[in-house]
C-alpha atoms as a PDB file:
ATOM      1  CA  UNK A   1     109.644 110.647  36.495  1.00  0.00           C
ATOM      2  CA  UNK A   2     112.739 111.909  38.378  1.00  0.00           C
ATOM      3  CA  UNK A   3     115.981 110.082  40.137  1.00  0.00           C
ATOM      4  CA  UNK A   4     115.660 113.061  42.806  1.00  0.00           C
ATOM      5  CA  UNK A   5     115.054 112.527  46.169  1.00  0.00           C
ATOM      6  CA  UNK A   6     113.396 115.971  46.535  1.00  0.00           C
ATOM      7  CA  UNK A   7     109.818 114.612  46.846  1.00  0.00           C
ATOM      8  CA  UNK A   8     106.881 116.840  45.755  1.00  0.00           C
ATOM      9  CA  UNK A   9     104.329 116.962  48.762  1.00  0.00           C
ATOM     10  CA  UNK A  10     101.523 114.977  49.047  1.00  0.00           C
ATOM     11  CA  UNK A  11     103.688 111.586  47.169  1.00  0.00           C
ATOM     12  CA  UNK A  12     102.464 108.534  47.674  1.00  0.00           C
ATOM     13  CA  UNK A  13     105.190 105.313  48.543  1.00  0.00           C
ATOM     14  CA  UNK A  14     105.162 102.551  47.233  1.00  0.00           C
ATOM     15  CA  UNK A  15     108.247  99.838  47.077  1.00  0.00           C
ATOM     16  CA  UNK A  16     108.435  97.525  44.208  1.00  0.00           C
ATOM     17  CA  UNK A  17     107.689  93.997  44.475  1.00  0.00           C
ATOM     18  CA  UNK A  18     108.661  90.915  42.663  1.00  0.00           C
ATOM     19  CA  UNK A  19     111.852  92.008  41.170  1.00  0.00           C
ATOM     20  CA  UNK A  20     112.565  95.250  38.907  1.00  0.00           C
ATOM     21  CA  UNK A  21     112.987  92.960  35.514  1.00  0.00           C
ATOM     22  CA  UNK A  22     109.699  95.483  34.061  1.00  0.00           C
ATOM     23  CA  UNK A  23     111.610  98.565  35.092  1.00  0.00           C
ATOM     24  CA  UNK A  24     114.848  97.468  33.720  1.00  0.00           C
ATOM     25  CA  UNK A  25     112.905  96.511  30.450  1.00  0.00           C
ATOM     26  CA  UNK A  26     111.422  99.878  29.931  1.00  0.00           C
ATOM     27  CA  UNK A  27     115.302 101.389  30.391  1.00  0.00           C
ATOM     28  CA  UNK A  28     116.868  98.833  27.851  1.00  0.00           C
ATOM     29  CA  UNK A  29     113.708  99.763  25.306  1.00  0.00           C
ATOM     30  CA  UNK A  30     114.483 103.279  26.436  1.00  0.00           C
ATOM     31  CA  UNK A  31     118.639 102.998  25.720  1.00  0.00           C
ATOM     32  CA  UNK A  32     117.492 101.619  22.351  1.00  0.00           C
ATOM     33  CA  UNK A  33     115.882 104.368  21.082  1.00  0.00           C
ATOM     34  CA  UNK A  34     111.912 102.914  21.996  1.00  0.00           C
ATOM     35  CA  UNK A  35     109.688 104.498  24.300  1.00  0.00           C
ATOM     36  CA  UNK A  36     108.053 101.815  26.991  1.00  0.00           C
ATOM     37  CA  UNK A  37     105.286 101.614  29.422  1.00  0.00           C
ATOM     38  CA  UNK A  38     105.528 101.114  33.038  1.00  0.00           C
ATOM     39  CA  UNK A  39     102.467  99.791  34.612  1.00  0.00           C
ATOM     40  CA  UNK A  40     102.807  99.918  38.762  1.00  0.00           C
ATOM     41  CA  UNK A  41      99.878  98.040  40.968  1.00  0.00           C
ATOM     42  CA  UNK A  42      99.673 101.814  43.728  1.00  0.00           C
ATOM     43  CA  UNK A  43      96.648 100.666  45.949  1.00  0.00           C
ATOM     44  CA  UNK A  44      95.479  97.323  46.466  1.00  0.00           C
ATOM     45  CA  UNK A  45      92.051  96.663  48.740  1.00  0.00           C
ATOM     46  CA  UNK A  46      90.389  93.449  49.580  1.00  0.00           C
ATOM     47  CA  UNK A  47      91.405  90.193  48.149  1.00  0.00           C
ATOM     48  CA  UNK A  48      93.358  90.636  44.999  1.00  0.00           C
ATOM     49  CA  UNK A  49      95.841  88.539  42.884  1.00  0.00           C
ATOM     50  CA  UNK A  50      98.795  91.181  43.113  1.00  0.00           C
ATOM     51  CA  UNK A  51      99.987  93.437  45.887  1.00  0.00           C
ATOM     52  CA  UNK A  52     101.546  97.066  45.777  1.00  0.00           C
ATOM     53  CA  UNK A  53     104.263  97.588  43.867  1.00  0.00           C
ATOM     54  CA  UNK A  54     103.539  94.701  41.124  1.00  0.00           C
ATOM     55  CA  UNK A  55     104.742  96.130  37.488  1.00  0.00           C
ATOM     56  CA  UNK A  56     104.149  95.217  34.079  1.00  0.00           C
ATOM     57  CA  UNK A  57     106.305  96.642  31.699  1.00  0.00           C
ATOM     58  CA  UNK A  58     104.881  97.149  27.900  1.00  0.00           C
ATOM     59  CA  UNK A  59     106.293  97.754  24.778  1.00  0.00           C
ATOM     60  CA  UNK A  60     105.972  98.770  21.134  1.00  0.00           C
ATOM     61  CA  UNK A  61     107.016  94.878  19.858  1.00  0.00           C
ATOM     62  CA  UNK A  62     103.459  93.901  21.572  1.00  0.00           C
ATOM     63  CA  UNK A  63     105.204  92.278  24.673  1.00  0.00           C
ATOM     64  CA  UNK A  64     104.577  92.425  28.316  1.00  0.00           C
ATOM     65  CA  UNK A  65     107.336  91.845  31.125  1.00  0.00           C
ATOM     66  CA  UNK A  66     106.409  91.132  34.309  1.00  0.00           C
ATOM     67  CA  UNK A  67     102.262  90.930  36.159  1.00  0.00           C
ATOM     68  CA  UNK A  68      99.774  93.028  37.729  1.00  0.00           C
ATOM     69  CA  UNK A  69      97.313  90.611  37.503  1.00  0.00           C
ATOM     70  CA  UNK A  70      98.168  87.184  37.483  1.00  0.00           C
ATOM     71  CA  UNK A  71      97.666  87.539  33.287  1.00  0.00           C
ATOM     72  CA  UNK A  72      93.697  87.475  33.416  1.00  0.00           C
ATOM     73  CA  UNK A  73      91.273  89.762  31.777  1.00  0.00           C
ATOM     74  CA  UNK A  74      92.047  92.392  33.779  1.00  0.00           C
ATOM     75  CA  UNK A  75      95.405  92.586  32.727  1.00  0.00           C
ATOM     76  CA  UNK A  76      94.929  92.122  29.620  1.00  0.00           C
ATOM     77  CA  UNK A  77      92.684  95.501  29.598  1.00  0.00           C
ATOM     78  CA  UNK A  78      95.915  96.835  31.483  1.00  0.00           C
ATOM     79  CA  UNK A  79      97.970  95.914  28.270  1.00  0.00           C
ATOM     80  CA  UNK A  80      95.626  97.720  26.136  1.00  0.00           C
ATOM     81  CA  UNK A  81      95.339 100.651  27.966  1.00  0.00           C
ATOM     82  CA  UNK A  82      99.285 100.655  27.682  1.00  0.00           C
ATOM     83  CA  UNK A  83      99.789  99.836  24.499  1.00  0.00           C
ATOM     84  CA  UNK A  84      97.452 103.025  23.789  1.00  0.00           C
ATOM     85  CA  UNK A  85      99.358 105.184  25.567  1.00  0.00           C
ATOM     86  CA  UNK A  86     102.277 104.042  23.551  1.00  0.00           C
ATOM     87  CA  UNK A  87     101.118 105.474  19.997  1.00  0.00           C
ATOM     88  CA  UNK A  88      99.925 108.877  22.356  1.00  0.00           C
ATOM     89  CA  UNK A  89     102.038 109.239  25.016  1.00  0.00           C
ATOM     90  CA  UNK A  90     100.743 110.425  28.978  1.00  0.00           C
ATOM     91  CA  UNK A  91      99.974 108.392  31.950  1.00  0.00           C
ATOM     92  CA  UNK A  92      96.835 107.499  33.454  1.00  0.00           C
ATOM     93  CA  UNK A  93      95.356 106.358  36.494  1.00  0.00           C
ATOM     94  CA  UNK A  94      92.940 102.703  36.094  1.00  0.00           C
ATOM     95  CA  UNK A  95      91.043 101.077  38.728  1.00  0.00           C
ATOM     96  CA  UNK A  96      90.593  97.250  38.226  1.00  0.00           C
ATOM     97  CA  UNK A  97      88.079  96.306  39.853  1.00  0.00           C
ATOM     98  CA  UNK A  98      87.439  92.198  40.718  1.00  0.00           C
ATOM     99  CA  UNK A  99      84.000  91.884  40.483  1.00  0.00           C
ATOM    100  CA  UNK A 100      81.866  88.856  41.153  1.00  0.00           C
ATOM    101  CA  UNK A 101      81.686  87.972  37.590  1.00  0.00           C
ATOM    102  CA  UNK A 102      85.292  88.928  36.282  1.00  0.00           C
ATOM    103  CA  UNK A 103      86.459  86.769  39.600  1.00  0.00           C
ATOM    104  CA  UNK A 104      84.223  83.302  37.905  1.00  0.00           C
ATOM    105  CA  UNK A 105      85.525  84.335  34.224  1.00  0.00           C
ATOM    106  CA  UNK A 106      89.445  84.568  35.171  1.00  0.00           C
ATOM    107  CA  UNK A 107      88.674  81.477  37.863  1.00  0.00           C
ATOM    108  CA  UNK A 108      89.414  83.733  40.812  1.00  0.00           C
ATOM    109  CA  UNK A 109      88.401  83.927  44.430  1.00  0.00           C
ATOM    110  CA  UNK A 110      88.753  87.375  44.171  1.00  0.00           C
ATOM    111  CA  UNK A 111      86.756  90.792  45.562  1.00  0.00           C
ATOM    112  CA  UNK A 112      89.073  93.146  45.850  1.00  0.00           C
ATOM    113  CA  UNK A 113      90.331  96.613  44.129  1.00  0.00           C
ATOM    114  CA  UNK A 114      93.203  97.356  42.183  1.00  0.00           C
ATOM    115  CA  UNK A 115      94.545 101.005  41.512  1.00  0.00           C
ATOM    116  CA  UNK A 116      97.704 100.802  38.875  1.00  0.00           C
ATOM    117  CA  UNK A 117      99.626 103.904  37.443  1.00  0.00           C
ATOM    118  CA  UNK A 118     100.459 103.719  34.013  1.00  0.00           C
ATOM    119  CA  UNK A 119     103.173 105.543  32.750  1.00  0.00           C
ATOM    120  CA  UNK A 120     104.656 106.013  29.059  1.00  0.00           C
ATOM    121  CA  UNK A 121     108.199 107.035  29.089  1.00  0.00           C
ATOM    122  CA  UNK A 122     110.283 108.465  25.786  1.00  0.00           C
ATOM    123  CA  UNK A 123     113.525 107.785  24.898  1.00  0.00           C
ATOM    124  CA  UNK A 124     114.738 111.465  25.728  1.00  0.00           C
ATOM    125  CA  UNK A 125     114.292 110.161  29.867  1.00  0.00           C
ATOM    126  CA  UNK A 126     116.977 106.939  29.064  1.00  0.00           C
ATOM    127  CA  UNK A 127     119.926 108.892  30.706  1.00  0.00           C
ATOM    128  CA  UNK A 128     118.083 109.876  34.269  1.00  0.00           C
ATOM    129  CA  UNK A 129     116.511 105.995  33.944  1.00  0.00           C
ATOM    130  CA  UNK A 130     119.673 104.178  33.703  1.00  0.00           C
ATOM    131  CA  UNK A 131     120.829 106.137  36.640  1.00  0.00           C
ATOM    132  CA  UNK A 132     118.122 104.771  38.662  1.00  0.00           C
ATOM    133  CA  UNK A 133     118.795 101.361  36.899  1.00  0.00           C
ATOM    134  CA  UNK A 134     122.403 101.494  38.056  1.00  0.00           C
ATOM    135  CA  UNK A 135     121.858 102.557  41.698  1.00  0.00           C
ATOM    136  CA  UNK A 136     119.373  99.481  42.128  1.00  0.00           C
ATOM    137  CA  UNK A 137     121.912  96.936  40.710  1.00  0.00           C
ATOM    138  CA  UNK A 138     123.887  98.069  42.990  1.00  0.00           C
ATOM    139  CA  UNK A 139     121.676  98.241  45.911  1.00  0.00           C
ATOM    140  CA  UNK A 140     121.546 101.872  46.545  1.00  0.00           C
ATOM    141  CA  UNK A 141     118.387 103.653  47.583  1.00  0.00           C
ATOM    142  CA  UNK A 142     116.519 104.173  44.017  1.00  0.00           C
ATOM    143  CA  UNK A 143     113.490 106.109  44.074  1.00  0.00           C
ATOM    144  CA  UNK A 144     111.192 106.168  40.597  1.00  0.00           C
ATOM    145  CA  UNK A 145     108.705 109.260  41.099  1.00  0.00           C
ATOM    146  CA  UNK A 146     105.434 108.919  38.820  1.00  0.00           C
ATOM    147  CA  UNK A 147     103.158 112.050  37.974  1.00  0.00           C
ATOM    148  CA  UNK A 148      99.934 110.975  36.853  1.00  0.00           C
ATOM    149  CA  UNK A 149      97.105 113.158  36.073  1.00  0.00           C
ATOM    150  CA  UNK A 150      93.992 112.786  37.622  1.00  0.00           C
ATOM    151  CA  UNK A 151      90.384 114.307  37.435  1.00  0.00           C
ATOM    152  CA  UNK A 152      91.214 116.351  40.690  1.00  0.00           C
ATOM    153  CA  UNK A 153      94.366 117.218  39.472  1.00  0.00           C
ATOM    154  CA  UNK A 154      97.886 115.567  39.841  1.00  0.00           C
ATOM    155  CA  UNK A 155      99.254 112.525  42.026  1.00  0.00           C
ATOM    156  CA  UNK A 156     102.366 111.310  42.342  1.00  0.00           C
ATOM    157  CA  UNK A 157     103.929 108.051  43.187  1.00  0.00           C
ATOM    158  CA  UNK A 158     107.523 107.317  44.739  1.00  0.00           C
ATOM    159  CA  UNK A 159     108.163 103.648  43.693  1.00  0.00           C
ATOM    160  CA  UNK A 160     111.042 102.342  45.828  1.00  0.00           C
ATOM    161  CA  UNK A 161     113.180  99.879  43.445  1.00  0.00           C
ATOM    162  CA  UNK A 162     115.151  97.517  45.530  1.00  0.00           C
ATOM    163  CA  UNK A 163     117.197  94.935  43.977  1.00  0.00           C
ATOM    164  CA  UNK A 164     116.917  91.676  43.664  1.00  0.00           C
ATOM    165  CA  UNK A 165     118.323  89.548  47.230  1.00  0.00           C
ATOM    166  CA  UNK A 166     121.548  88.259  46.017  1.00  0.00           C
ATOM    167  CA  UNK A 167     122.262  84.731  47.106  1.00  0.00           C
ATOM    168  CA  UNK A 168     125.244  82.860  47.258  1.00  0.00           C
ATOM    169  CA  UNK A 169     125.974  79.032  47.336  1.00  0.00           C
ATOM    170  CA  UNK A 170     128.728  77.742  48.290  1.00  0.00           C
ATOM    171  CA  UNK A 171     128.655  73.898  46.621  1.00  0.00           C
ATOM    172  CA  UNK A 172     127.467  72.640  43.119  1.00  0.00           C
ATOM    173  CA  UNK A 173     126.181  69.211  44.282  1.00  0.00           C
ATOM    174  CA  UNK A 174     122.861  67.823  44.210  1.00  0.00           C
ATOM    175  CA  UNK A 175     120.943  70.040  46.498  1.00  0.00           C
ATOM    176  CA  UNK A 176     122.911  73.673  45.588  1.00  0.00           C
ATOM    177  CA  UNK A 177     121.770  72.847  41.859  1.00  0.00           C
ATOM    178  CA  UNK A 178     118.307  72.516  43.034  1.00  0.00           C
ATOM    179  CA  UNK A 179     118.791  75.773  45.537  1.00  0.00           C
ATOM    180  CA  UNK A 180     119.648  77.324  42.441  1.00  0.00           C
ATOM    181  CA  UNK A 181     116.990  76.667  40.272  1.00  0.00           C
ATOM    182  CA  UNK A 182     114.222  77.457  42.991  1.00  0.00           C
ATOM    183  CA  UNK A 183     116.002  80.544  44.278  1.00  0.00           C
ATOM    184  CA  UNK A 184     116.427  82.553  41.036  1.00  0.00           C
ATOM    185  CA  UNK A 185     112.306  81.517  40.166  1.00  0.00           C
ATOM    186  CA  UNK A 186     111.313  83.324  43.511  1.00  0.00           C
ATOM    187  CA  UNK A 187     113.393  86.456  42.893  1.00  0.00           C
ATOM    188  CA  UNK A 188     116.587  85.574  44.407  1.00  0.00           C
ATOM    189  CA  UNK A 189     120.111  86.649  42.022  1.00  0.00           C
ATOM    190  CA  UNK A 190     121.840  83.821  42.258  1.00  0.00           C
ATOM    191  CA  UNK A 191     125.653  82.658  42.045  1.00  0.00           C
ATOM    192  CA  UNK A 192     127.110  79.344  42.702  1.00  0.00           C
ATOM    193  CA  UNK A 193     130.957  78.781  43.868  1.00  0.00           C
ATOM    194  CA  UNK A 194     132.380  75.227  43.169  1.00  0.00           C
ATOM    195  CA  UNK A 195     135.986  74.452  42.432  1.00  0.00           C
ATOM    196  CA  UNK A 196     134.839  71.779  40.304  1.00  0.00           C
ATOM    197  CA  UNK A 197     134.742  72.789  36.451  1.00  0.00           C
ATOM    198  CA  UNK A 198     132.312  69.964  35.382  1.00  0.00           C
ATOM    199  CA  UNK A 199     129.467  70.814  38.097  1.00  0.00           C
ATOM    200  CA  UNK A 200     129.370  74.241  36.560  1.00  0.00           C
ATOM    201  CA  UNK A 201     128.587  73.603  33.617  1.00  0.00           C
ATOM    202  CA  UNK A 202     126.619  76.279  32.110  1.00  0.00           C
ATOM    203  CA  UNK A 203     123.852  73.812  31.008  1.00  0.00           C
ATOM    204  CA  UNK A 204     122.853  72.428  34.660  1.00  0.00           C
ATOM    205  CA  UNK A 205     121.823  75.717  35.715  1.00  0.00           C
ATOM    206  CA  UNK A 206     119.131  78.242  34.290  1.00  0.00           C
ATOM    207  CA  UNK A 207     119.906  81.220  32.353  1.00  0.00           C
ATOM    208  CA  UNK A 208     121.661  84.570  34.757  1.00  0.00           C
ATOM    209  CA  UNK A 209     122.514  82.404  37.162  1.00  0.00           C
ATOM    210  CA  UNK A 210     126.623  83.394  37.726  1.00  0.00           C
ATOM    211  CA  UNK A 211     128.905  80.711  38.211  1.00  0.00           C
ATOM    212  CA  UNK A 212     132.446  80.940  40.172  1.00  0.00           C
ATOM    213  CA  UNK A 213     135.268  78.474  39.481  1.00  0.00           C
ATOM    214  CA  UNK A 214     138.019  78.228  42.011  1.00  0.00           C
ATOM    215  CA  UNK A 215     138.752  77.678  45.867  1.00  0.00           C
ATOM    216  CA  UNK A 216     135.454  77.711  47.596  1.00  0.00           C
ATOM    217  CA  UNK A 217     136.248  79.682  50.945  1.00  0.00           C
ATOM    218  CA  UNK A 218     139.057  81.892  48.257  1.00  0.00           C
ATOM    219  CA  UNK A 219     136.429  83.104  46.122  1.00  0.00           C
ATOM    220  CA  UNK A 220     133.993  83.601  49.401  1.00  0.00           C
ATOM    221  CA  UNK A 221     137.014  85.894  51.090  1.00  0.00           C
ATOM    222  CA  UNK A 222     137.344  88.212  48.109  1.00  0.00           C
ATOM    223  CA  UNK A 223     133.559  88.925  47.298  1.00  0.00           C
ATOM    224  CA  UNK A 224     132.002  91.812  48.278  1.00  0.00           C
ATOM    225  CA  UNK A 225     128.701  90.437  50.663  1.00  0.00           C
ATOM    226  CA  UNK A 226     126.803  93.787  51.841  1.00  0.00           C
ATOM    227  CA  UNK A 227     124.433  93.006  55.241  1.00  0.00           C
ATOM    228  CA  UNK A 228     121.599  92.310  52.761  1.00  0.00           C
ATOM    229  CA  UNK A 229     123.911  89.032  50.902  1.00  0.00           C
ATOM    230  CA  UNK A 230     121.911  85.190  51.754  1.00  0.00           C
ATOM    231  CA  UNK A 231     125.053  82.867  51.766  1.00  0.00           C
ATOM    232  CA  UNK A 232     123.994  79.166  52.002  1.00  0.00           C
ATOM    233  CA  UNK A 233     126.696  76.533  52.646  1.00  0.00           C
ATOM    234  CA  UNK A 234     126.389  72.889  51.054  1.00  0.00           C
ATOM    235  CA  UNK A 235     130.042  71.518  49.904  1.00  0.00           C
ATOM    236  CA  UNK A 236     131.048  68.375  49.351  1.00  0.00           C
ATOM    237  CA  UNK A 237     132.588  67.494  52.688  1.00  0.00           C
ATOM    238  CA  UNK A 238     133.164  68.455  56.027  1.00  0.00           C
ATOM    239  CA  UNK A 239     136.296  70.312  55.619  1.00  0.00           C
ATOM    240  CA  UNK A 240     134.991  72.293  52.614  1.00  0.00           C
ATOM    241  CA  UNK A 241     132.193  73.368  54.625  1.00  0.00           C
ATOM    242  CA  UNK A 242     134.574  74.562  57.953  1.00  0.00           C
ATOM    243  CA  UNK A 243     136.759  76.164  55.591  1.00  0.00           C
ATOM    244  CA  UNK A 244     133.290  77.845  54.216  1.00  0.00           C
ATOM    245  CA  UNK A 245     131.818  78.975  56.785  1.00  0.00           C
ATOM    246  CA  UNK A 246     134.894  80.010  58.232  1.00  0.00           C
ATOM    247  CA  UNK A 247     134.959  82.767  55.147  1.00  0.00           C
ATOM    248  CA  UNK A 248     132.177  84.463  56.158  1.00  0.00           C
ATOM    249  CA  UNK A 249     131.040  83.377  59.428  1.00  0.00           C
ATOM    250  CA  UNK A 250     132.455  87.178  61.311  1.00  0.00           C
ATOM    251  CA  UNK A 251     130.637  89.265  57.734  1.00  0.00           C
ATOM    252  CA  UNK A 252     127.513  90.606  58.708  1.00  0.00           C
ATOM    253  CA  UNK A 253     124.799  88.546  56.233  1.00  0.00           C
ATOM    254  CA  UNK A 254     121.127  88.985  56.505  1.00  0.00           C
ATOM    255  CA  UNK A 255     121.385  85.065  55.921  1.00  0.00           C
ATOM    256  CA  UNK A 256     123.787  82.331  56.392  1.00  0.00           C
ATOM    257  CA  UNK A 257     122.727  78.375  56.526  1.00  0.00           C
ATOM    258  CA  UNK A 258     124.234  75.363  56.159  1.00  0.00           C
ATOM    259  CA  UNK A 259     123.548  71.656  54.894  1.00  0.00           C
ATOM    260  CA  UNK A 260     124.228  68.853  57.519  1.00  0.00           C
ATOM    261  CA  UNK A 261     123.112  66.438  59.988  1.00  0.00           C
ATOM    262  CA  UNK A 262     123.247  67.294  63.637  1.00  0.00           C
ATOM    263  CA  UNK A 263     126.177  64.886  64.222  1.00  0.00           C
ATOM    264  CA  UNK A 264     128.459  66.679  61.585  1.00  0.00           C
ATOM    265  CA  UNK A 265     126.956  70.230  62.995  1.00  0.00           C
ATOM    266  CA  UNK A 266     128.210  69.334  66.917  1.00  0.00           C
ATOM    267  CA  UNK A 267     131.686  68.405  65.172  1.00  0.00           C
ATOM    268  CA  UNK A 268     131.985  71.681  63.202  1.00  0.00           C
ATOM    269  CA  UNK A 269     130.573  74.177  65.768  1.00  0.00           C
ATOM    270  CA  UNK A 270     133.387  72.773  68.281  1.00  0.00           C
ATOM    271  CA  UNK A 271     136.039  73.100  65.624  1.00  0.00           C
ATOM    272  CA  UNK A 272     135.086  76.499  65.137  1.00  0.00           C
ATOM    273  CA  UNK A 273     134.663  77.127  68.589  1.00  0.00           C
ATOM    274  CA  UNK A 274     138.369  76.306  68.750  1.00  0.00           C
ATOM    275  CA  UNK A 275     139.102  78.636  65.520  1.00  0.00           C
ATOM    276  CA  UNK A 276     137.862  82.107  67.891  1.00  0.00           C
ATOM    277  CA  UNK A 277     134.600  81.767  66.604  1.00  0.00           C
ATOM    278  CA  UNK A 278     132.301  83.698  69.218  1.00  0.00           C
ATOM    279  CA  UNK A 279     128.535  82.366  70.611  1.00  0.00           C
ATOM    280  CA  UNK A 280     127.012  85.120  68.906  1.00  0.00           C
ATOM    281  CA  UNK A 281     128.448  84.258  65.555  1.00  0.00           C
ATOM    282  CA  UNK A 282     127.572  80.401  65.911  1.00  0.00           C
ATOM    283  CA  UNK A 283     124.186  81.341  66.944  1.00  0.00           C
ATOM    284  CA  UNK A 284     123.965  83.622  63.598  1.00  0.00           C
ATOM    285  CA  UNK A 285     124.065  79.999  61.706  1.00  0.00           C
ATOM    286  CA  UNK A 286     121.224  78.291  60.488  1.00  0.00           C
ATOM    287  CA  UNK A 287     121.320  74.472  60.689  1.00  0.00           C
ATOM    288  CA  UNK A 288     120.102  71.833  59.864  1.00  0.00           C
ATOM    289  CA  UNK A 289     118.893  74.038  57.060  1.00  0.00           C
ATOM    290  CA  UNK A 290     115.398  74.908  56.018  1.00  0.00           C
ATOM    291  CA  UNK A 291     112.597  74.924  57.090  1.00  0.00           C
ATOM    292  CA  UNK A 292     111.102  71.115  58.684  1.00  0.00           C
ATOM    293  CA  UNK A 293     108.148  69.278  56.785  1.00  0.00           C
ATOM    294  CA  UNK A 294     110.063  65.960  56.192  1.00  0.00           C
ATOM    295  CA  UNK A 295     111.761  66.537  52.731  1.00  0.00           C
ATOM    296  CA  UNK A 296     114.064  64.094  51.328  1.00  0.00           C
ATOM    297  CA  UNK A 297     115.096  63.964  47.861  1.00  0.00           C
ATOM    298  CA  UNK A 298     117.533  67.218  46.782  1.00  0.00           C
ATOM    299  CA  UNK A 299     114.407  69.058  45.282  1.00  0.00           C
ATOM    300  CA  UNK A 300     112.230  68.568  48.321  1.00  0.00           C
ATOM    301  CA  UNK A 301     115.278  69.599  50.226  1.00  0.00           C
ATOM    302  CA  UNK A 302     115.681  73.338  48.018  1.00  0.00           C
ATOM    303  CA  UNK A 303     112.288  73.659  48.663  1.00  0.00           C
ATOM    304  CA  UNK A 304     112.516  73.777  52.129  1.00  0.00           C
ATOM    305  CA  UNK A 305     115.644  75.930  51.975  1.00  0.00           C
ATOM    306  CA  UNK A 306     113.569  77.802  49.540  1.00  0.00           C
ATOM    307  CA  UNK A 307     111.127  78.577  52.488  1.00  0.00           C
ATOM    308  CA  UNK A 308     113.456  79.181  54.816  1.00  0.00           C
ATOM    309  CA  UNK A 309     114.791  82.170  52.639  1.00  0.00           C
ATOM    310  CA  UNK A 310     111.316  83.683  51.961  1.00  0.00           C
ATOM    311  CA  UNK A 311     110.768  83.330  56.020  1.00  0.00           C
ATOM    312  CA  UNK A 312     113.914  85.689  56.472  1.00  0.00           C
ATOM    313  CA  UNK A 313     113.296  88.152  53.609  1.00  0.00           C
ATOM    314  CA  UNK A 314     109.572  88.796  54.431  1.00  0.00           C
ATOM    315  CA  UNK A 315     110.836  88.658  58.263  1.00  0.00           C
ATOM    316  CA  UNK A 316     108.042  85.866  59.065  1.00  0.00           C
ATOM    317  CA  UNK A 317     108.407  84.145  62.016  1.00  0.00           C
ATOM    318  CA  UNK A 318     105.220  82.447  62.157  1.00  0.00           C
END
């Protein structure tokens, strides 16, 4: 493995999908002084429960972080062959193939191939890892580089680690609790903003979700949103939201939504209108927010925000 961008010739890409919590596993086993196995899904084919990119990250205590197969038989063989490499070091190359009667045993409607790369890492590489771990937290370009030997020789794979989307909610109430809770479980990093102490309450919200305590469109001004930040806007009141959305509204955001009825949205677009807010940037605002199936209660309503979200980060516009 290697944090340099000089790539050997002949490298496969592949960019890392469904968050980087099994690569920053095998750095914190790593930092403490335990080598770790990265497991990364290279080559899918066919119909098959993960895609390219997927990783599993093993370790010497027995567990497994992350999925490359959706936890049936087949990765379980995955573990194994990891957990082997562990007590001998290397890497390897498996094929998983979903065969007729694997796909009835594991309750699949499955066909397809799997190719995953399998590499044990020593503590000696924790230095050049946490470099790589650091860059992706901070959404720089991170690029892993596998060598795995094959029967033909050598291949190599440039895994592309991109950070979790950040996502930022502006509004503790009933739905941003529920945006919260939905958000971080499909890969979002999530921090709420309320100036209320009591809605953010450690307790309401699920573990590494960050909360900030203090003037709404305040905090907003001073954080540092990069082009890639989702910002969605669901205050208390009309005011809190204009003062919101007034924040952020001229910051380039790869998202920006907010709760409200159409009656309240007329209202606010005029008074920003009036504020110097230009066409462009109103039209850069997505509301009524999420996506439309009829949800009502504050869950059904972070699920459709939910959707809305995925729609923009997997640039679906079906």
């Amino acid at each position: 493995m290697s944090h340099s961008l000089r790539l050997p010739e002949g490298v496969q890409h592949v960019v890392a999908s469904g968050g980087l919590e099994p690569f920053y596993h095998v750095v914190d086993e790593l930092t403490a002084g335990r080598a770790a196995v990265l497991c990364v899904i290279v080559k899918t084919s066919g119909s098959t429960p993960q895609v390219t990119g997927s990783m599993m990250a093993c370790d010497q205590a027995g567990r497994s972080i992350g999925t490359v197969g959706g936890g049936g038989c087949l990765e379980a063989a995955v573990r194994r062959q990891a957990w082997d490499l562990l007590l001998g070091g290397g890497s390897l190359k498996t094929v998983l193939a979903l065969n007729h009667d694997v796909s009835v045993r594991d309750g699949m409607i499955c066909g397809g191939e799997m190719t995953a790369a399998l590499v044990s890492v020593a503590p000696e590489r924790a230095q050049e890892l946490e470099l790589l771990s650091a860059q992706a937290r901070e959404g720089h370009e991170a690029i892993l580089l596998l060598e795995v030997p094959t029967q033909s020789g050598v291949e190599f794979y440039a895994v592309h680690l991109i950070a979790s989307p950040s996502l930022v909610i502006a509004g503790a109430g009933h739905v941003g609790i529920e945006v919260a809770w939905v958000a971080q479980r499909i890969g979002f990093a999530v921090r709420v903003i309320d100036d209320r102490p009591d809605m953010l309450v450690k307790s309401r919200f699920p573990d590494g979700v960050e909360t900030l305590c203090g003037q709404i469109p305040d905090i907003l001004a001073d954080l540092q949103l990069t082009p890639a930040e989702y910002v969605v806007i669901c205050t208390r009141g009309h005011r809190d939201d204009l003062d919101a959305i007034s924040a952020v509204i001229k910051r380039p955001l790869a998202y920006l939504g907010m709760l409200g009825s159409k009656r309240k949205i007329i209202t606010l677009f005029k008074e920003l209108s009036h504020l110097g807010a230009s066409e462009e940037e109103l039209a850069r605002i997505r509301t009524p927010i999420g996506l439309k199936f009829g949800a009502q209660t504050p869950q059904e309503i972070a699920v459709s925000i939910a959707a809305e979200l995925i729609s923009v980060r997997r640039n679906f516009s079906g």
